[in-house]
C-alpha atoms as a PDB file:
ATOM      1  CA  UNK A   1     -20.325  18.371  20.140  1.00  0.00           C
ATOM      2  CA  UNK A   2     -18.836  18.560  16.591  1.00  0.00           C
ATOM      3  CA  UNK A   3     -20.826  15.808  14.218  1.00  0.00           C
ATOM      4  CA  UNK A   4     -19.180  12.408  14.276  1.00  0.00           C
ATOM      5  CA  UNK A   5     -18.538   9.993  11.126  1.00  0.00           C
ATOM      6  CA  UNK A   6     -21.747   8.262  12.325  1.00  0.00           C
ATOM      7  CA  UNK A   7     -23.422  10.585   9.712  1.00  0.00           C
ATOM      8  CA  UNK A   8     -20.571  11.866   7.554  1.00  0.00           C
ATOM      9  CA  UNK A   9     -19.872   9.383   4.381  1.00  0.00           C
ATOM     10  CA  UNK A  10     -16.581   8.300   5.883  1.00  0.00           C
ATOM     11  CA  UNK A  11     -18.101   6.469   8.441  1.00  0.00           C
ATOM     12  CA  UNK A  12     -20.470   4.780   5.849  1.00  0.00           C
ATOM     13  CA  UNK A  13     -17.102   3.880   3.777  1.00  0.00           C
ATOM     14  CA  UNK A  14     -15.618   2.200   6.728  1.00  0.00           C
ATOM     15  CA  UNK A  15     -18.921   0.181   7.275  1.00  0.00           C
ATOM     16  CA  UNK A  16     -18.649  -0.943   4.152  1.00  0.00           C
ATOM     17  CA  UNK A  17     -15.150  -2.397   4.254  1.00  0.00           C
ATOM     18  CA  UNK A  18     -16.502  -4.410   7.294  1.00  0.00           C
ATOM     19  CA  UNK A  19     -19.284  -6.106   5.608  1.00  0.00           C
ATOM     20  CA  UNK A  20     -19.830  -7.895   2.751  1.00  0.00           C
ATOM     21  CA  UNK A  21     -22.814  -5.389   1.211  1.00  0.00           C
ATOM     22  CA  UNK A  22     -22.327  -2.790  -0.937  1.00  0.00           C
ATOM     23  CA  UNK A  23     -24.664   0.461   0.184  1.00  0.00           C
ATOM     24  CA  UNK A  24     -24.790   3.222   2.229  1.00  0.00           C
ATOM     25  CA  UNK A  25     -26.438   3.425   5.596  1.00  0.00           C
ATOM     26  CA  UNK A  26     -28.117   6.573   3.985  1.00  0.00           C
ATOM     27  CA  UNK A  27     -29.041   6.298   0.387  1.00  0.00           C
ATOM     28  CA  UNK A  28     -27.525   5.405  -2.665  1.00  0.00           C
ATOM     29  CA  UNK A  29     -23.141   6.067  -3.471  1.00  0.00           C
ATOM     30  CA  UNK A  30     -21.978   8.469  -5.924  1.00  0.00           C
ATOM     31  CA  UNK A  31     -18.909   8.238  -7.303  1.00  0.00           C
ATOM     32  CA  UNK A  32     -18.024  11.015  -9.305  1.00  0.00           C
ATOM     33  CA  UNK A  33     -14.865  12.901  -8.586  1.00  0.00           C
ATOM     34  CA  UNK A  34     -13.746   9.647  -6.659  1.00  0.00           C
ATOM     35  CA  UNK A  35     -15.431   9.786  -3.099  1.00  0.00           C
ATOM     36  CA  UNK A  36     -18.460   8.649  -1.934  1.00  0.00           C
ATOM     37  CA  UNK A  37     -21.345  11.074  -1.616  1.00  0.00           C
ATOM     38  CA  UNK A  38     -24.676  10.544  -0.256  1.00  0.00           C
ATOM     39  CA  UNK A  39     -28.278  11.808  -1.603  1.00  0.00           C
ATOM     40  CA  UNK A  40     -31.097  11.332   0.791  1.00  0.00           C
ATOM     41  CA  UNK A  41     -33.646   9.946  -1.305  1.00  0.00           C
ATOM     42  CA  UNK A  42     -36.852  11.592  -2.087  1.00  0.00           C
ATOM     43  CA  UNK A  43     -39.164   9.184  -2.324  1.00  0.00           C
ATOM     44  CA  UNK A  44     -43.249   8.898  -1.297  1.00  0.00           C
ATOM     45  CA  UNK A  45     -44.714   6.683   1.318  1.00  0.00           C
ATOM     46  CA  UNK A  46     -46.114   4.525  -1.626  1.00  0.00           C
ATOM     47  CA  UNK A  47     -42.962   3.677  -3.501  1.00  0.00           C
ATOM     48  CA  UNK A  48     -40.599   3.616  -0.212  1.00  0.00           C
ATOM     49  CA  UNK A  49     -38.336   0.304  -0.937  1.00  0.00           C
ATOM     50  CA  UNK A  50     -37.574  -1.957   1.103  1.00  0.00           C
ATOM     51  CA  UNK A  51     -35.285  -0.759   4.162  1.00  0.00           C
ATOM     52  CA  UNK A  52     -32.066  -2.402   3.635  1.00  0.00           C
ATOM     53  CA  UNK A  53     -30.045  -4.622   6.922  1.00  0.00           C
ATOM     54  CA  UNK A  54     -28.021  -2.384   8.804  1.00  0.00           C
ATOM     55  CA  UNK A  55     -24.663  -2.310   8.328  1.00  0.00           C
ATOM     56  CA  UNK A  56     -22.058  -2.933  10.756  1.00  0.00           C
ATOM     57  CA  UNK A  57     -21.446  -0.313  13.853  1.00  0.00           C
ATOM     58  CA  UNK A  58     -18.178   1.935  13.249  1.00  0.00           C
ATOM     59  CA  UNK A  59     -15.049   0.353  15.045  1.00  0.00           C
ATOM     60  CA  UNK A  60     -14.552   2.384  18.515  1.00  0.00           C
ATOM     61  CA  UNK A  61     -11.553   4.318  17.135  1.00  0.00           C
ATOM     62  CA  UNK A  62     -14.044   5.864  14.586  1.00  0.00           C
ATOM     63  CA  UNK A  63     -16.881   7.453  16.822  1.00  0.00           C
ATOM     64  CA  UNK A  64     -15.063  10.946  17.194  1.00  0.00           C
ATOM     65  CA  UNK A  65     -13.554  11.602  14.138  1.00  0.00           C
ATOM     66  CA  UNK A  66     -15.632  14.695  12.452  1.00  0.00           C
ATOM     67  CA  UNK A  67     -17.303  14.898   9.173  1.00  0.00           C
ATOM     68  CA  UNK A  68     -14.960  17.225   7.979  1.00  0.00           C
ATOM     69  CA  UNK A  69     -12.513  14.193   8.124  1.00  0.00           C
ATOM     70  CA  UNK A  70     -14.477  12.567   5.216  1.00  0.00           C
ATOM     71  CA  UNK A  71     -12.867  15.656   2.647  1.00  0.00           C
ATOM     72  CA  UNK A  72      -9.801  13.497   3.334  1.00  0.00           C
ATOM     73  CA  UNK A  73     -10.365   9.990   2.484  1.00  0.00           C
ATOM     74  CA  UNK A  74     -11.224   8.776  -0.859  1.00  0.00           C
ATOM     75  CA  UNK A  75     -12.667   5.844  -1.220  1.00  0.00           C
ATOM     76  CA  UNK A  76     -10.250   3.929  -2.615  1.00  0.00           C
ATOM     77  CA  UNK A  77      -8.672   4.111   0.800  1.00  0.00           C
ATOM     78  CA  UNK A  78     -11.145   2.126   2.725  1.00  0.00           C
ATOM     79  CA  UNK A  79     -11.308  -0.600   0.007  1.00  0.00           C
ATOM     80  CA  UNK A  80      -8.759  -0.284  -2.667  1.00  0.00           C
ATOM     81  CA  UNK A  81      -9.436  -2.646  -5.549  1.00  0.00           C
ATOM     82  CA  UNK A  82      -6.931  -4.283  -7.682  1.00  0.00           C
ATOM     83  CA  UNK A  83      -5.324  -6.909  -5.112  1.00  0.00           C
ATOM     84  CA  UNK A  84      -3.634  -9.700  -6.276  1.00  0.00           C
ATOM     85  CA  UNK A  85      -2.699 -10.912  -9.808  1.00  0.00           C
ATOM     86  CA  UNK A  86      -3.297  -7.284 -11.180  1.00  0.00           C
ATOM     87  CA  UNK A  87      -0.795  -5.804  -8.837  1.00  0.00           C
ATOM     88  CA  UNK A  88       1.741  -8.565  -9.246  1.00  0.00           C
ATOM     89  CA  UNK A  89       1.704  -7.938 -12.808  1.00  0.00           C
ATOM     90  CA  UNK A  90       2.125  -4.334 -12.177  1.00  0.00           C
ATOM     91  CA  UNK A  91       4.998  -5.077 -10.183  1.00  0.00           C
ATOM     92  CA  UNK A  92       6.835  -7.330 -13.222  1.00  0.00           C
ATOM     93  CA  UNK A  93       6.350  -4.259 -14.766  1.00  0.00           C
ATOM     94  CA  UNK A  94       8.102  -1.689 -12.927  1.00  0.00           C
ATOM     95  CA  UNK A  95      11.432  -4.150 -11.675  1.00  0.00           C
ATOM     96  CA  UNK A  96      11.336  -6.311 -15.213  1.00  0.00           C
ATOM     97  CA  UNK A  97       9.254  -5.251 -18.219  1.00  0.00           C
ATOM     98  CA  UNK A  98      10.075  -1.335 -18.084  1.00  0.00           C
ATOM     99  CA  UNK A  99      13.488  -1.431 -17.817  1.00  0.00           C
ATOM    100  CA  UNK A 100      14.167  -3.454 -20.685  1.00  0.00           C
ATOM    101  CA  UNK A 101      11.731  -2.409 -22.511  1.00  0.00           C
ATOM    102  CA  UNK A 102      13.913   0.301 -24.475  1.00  0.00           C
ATOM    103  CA  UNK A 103      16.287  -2.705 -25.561  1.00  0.00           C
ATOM    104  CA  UNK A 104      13.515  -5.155 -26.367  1.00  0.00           C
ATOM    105  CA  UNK A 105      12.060  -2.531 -28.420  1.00  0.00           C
ATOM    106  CA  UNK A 106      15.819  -1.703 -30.173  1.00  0.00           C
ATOM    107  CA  UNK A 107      16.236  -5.682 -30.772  1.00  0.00           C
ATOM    108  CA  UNK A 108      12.754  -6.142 -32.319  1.00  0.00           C
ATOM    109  CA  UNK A 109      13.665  -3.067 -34.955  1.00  0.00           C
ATOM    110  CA  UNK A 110      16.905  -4.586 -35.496  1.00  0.00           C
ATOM    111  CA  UNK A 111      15.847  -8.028 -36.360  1.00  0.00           C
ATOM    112  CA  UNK A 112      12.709  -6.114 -38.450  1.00  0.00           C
ATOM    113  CA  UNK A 113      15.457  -4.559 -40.526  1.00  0.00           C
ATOM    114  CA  UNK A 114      17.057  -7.788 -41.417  1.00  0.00           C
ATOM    115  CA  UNK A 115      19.835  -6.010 -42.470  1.00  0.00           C
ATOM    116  CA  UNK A 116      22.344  -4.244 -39.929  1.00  0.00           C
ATOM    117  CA  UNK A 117      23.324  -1.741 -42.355  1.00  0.00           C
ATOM    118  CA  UNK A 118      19.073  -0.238 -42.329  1.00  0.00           C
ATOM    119  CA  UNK A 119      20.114   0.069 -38.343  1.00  0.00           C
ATOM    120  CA  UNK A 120      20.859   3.722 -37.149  1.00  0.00           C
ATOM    121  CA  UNK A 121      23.474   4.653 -34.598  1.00  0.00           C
ATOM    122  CA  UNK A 122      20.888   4.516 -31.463  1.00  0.00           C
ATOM    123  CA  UNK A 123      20.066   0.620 -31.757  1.00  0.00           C
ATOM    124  CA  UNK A 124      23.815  -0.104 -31.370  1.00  0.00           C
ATOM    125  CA  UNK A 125      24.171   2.315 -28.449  1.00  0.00           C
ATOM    126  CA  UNK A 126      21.186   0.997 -26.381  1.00  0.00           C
ATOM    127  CA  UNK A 127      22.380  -2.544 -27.158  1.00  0.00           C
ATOM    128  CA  UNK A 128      25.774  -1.790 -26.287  1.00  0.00           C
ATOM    129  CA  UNK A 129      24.895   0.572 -22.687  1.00  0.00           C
ATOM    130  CA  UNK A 130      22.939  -2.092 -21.811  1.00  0.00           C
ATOM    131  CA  UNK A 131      25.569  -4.978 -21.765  1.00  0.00           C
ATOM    132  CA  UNK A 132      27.959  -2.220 -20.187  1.00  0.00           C
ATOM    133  CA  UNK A 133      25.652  -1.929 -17.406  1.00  0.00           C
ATOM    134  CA  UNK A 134      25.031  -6.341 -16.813  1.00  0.00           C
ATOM    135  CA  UNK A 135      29.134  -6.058 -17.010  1.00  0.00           C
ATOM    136  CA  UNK A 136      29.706  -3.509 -14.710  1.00  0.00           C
ATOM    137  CA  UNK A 137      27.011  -4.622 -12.459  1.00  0.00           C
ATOM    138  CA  UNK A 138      28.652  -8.551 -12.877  1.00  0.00           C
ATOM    139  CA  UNK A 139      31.929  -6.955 -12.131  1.00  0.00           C
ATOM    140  CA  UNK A 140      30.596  -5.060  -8.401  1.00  0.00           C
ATOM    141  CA  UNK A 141      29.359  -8.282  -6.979  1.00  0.00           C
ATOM    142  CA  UNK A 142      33.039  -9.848  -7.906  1.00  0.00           C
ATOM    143  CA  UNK A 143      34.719  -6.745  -5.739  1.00  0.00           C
ATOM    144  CA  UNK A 144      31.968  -5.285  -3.469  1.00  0.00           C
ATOM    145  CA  UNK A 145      29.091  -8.216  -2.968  1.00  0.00           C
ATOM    146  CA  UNK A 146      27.533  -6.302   0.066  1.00  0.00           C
ATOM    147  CA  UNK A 147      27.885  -3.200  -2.279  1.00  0.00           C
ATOM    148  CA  UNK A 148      26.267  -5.140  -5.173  1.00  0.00           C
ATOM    149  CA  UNK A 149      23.123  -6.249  -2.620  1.00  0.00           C
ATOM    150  CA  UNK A 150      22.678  -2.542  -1.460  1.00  0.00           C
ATOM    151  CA  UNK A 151      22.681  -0.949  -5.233  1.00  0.00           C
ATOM    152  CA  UNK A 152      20.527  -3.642  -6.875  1.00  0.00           C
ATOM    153  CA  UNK A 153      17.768  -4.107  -3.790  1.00  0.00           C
ATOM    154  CA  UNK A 154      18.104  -0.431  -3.361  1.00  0.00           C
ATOM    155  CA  UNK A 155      16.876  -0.267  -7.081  1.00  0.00           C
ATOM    156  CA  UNK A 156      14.107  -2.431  -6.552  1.00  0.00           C
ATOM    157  CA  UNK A 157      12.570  -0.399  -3.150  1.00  0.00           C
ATOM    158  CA  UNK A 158      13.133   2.584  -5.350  1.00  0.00           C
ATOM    159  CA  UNK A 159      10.883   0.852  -7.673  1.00  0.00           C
ATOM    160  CA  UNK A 160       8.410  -0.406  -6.227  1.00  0.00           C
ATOM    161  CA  UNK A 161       7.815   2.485  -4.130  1.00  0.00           C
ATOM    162  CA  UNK A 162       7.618   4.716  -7.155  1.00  0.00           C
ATOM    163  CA  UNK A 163       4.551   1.794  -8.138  1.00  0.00           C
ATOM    164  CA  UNK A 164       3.153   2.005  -5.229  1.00  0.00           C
ATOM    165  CA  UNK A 165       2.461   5.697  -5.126  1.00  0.00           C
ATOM    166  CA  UNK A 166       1.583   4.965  -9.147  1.00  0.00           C
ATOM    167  CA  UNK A 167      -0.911   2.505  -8.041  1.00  0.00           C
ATOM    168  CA  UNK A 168      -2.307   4.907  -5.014  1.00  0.00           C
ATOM    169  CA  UNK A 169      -2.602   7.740  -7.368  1.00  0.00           C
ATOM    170  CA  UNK A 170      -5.143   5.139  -9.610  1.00  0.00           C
ATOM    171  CA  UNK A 171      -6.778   4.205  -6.819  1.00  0.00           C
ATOM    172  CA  UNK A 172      -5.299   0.426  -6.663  1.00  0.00           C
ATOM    173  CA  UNK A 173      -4.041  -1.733  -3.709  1.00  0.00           C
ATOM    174  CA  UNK A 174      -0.251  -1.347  -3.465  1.00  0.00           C
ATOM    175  CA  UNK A 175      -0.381  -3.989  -0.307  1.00  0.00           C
ATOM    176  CA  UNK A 176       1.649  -6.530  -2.067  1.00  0.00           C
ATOM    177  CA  UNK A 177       4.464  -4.138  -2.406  1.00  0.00           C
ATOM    178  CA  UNK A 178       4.648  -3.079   1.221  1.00  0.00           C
ATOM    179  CA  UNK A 179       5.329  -6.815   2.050  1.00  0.00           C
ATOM    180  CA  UNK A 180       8.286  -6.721  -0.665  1.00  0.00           C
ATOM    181  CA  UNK A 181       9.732  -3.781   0.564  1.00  0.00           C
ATOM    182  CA  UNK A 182       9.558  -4.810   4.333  1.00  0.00           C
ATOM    183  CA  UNK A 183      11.764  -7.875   3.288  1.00  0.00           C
ATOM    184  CA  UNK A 184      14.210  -6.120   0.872  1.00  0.00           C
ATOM    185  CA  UNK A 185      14.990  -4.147   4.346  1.00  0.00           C
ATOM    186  CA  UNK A 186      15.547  -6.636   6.038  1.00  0.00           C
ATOM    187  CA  UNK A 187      17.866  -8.095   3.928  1.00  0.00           C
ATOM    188  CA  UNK A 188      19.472  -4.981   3.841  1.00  0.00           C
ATOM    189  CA  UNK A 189      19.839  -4.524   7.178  1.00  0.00           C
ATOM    190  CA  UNK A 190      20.757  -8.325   8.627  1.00  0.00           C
ATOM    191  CA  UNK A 191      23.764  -8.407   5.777  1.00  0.00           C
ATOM    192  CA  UNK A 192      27.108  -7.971   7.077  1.00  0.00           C
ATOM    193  CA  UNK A 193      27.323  -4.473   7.060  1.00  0.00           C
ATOM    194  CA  UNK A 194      31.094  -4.460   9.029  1.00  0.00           C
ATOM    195  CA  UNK A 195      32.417  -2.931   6.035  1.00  0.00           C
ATOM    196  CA  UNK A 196      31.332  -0.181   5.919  1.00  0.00           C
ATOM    197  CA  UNK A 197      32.544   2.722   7.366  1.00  0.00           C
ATOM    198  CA  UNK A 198      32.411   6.479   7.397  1.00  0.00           C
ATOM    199  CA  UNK A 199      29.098   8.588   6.103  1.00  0.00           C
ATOM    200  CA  UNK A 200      27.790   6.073   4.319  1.00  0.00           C
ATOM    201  CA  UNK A 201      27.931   3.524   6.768  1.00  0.00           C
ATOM    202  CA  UNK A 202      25.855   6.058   9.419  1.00  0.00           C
ATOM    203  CA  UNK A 203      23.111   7.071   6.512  1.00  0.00           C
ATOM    204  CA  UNK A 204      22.324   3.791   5.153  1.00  0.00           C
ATOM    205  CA  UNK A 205      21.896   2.602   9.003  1.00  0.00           C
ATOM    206  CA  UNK A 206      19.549   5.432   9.800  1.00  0.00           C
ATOM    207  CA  UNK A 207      17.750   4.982   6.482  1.00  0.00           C
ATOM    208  CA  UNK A 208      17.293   1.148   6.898  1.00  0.00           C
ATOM    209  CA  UNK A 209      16.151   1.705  10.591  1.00  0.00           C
ATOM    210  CA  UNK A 210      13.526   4.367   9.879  1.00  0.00           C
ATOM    211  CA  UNK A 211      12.095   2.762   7.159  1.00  0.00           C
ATOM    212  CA  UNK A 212      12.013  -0.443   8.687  1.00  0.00           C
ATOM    213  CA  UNK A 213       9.854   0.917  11.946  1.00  0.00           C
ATOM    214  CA  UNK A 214       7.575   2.168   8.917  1.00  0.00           C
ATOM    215  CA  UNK A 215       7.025  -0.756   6.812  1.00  0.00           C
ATOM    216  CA  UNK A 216       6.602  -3.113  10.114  1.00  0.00           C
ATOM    217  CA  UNK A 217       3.798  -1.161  10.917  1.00  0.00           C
ATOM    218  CA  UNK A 218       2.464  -0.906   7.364  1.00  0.00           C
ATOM    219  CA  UNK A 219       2.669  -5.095   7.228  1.00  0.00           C
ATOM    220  CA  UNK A 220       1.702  -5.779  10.976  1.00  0.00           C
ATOM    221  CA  UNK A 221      -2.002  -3.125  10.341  1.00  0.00           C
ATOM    222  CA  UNK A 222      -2.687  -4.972   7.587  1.00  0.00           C
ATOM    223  CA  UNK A 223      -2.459  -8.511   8.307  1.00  0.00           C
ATOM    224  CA  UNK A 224      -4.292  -7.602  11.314  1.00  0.00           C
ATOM    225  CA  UNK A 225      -6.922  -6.363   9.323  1.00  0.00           C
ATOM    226  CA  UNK A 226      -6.413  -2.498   9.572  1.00  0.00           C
ATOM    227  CA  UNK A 227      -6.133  -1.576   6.138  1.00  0.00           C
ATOM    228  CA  UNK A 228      -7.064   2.085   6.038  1.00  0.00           C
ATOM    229  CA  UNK A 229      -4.107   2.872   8.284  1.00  0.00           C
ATOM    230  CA  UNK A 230      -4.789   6.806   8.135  1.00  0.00           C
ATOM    231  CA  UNK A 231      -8.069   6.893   9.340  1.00  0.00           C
ATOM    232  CA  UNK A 232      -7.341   4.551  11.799  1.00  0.00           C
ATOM    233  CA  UNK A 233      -4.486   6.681  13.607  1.00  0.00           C
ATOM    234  CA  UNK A 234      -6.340  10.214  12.708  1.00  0.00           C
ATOM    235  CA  UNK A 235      -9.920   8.206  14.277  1.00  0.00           C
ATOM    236  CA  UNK A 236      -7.339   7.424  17.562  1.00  0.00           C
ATOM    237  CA  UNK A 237      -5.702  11.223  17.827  1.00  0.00           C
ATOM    238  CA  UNK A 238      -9.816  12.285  17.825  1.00  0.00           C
ATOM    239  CA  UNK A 239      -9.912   9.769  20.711  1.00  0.00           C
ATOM    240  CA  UNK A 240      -7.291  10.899  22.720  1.00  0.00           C
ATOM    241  CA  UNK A 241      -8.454  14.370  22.340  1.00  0.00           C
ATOM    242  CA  UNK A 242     -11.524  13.647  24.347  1.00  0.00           C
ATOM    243  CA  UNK A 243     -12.102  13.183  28.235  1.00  0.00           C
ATOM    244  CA  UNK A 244     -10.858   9.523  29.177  1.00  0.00           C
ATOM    245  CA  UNK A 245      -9.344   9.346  25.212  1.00  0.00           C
ATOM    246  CA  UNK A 246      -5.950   7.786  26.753  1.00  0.00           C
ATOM    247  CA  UNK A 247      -7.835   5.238  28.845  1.00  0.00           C
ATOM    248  CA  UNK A 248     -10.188   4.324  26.133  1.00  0.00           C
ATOM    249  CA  UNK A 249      -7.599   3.966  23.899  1.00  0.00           C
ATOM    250  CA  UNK A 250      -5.254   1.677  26.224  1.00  0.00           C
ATOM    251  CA  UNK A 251      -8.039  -0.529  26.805  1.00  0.00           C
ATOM    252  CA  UNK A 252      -9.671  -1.436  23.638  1.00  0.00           C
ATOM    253  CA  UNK A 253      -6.371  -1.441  22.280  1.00  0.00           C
ATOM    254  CA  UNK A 254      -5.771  -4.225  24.484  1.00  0.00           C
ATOM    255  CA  UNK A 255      -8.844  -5.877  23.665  1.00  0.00           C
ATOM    256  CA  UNK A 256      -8.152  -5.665  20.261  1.00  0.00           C
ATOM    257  CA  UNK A 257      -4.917  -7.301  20.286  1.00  0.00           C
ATOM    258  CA  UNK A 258      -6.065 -10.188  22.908  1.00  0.00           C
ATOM    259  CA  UNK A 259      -8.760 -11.071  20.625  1.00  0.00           C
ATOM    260  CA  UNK A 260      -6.558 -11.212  17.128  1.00  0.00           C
ATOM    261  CA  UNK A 261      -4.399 -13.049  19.585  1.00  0.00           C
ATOM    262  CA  UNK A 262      -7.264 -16.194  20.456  1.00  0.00           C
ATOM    263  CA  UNK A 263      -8.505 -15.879  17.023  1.00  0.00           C
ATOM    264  CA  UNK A 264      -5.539 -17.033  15.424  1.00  0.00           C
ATOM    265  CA  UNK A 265      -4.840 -19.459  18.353  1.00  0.00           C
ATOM    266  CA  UNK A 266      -8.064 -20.870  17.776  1.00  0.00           C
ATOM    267  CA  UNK A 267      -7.825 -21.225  14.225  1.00  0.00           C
ATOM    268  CA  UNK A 268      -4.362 -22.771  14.484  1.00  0.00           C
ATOM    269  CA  UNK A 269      -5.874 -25.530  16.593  1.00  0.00           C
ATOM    270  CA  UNK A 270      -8.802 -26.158  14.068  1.00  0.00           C
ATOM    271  CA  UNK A 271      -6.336 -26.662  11.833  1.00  0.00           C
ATOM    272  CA  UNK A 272      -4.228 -29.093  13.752  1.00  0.00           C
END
């Protein structure tokens, strides 16, 4: 039988994002080239330190993935950092601060001038496409409001999935986004749509559909606590593979579920 993640540094990366302790079930991290690598240490009987608490078995839907599963999974995966204020700030960024920044910037040379005759031909035309663009934008939602919704939150899912690939790529959480996303769809897609008609009508449907299935899932894995999706559905195909995979699965699937189920039940009547 092929080696499992129980000694491949996936597995030890998916330990870690169930406990609260830093560390490797076999040595010490290294984190060059962004994964986690692990060196035995080499140490004598004399100067052995202290052995460390173990961590945390792997989940059920981890014991037959392979080592060579581990080439695939940085570990910014398991545990992305960045969560939070730093990722709401990114997204000001992307649907706010970057696209005016280009007439921001032409304002604060204009008023730097202090005279509009030291002004060159660009200032006026970014000043000038700009307020084209809020009139012309002004002017949809007059004629077309369910026109004006789908161009202007179609923007912003454009956006912020172009930040949350950006954010990937860095190795940040792009969590907050997902959520975003999931409700600019269904916006999008609980609108009246009755107007619309034709090829457009059928795309946008099978666009909003399709992505909504996607970003449910997304949302639903991660507020159950799932948050390295990918290795969690590659760690069940591995299951599934095996003799009694599809039973396994079914059941502690189940179990799984039942038991997010009480926990929340429970804590809802603590709270009351």
């Amino acid at each position: 039988m092929a080696h499992s993640l129980r000694c491949c540094p996936a597995g030890a990366a998916i330990r870690r994002s169930l406990s609260t302790r830093a560390g490797s079930f076999l040595g010490g991290h290294n984190y060059s080239s962004g994964r986690i690598s692990v060196k035995m240490a080499r140490v004598s009987p004399s100067s052995a330190p202290e052995p460390l608490p173990a961590l945390p078995p792997l989940p059920w839907w981890a014991e037959d993935m392979l080592a060579e599963d581990d080439d695939y999974f940085p570990l910014t995966d398991v545990d992305p950092p960045g969560q939070g204020r730093e990722e709401l700030s990114a997204i000001w960024g992307a649907l706010v601060a970057s696209p005016l920044e280009s007439t921001s910037l032409a304002l604060r040379e204009i008023v730097a001038a202090g005279n509009v005759f030291r002004c060159r031909s660009f200032h006026a035309g970014v000043l000038s496409g700009a307020l084209l663009v809020l009139a012309g934008v002004c002017q949809l939602w007059q004629v077309a409001p369910t026109l004006f919704l789908d161009v202007v939150l179609g923007y912003m899912f454009y956006r912020l999935s172009a930040l949350a690939a950006e954010l990937k790529r860095n190795g940040r959480a792009n969590d907050i986004c997902a959520r975003i996303q999931l409700v600019l769809l269904l916006i999008l897609s609980f609108k009246d749509n009755s107007a619309y008609q034709g090829f457009y009508g059928v795309l946008v449907d099978w666009i909003w559909t399709l992505n909504i299935y996607l970003y449910i899932i997304t949302v639903y894995y991660e507020f159950m606590g799932i948050k390295h999706l990918r290795i969690y559905w590659l760690g069940i195909y591995r299951t599934l593979r095996t003799k009694g995979g599809l039973t396994k699965v079914v059941k502690l699937t189940m179990r799984d579920m039942f038991g997010w189920i009480k926990e929340r039940y429970q804590d809802d009547s603590n709270d009351g």
